[in-house]
Protein backbone atom coordinates (compact mmCIF):
# COMPACT_ATOMS: atom_id res chain seq x y z
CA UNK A 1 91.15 84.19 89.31
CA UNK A 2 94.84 84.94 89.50
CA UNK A 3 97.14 83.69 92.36
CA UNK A 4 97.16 86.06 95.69
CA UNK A 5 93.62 86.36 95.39
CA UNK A 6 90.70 84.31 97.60
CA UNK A 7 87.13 83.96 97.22
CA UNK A 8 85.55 85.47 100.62
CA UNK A 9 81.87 85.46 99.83
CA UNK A 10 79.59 83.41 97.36
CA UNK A 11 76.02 83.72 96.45
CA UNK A 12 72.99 83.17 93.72
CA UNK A 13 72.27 86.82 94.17
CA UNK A 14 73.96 89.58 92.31
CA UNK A 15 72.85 92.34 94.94
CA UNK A 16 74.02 90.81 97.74
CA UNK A 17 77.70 90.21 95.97
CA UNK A 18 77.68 93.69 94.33
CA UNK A 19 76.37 94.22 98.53
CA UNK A 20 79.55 92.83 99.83
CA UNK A 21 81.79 93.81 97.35
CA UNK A 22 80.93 97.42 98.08
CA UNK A 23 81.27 97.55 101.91
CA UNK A 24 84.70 96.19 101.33
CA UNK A 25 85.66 98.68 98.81
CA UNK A 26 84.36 101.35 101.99
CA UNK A 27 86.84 99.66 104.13
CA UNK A 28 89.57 99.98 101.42
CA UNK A 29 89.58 96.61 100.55
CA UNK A 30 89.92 95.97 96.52
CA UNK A 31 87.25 93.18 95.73
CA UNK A 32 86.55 91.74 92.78
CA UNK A 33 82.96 89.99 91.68
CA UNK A 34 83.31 86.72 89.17
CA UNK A 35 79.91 85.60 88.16
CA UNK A 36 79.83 82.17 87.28
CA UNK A 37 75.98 81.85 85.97
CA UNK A 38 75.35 79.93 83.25
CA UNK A 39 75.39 82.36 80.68
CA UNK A 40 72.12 80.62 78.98
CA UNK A 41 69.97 79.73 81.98
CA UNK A 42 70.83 82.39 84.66
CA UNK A 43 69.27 80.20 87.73
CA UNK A 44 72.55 77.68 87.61
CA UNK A 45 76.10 79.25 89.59
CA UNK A 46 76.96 81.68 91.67
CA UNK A 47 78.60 84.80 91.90
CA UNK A 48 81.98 84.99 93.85
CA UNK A 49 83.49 87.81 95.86
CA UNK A 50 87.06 87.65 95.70
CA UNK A 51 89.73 89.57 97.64
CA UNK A 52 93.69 89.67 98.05
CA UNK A 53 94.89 87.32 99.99
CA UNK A 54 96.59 89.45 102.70
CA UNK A 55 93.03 90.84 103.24
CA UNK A 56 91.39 87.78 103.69
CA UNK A 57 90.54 87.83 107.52
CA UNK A 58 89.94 91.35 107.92
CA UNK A 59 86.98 90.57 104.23
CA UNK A 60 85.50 87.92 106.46
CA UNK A 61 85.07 89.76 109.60
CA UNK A 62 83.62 92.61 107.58
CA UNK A 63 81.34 90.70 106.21
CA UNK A 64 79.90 88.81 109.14
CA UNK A 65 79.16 92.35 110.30
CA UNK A 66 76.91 92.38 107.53
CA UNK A 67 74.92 89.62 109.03
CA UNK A 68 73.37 88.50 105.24
């Protein structure tokens, strides 16, 4: 990922990241999913939710909310 961004939220699951990345985006926070499966055996990684940096604490709080 490029510098100025952090990762917030991981997870095996695609739903719950595409979850998270969504109620951020509500809040008008630009997130960004990286999956980092194993392209060849999808049960090994995880997906990462990443999000400026500046936007950090407010992601986190947000995503507590969530309770996941």
């Amino acid at each position: 990922m490029q510098a100025g961004w952090t990762c917030v939220y991981t997870s095996s699951y695609e739903h719950l990241a595409e979850l998270v990345r969504v109620h951020l985006a509500e809040h008008d926070i630009e997130a960004v999913v990286m999956n980092k499966k194993d392209s060849s055996y999808q049960n090994f990684g995880q997906l990462e939710v990443f999000v400026p940096e500046e936007d950090k604490n407010t992601a986190e709080a947000l995503i507590l909310s969530l309770a996941l």
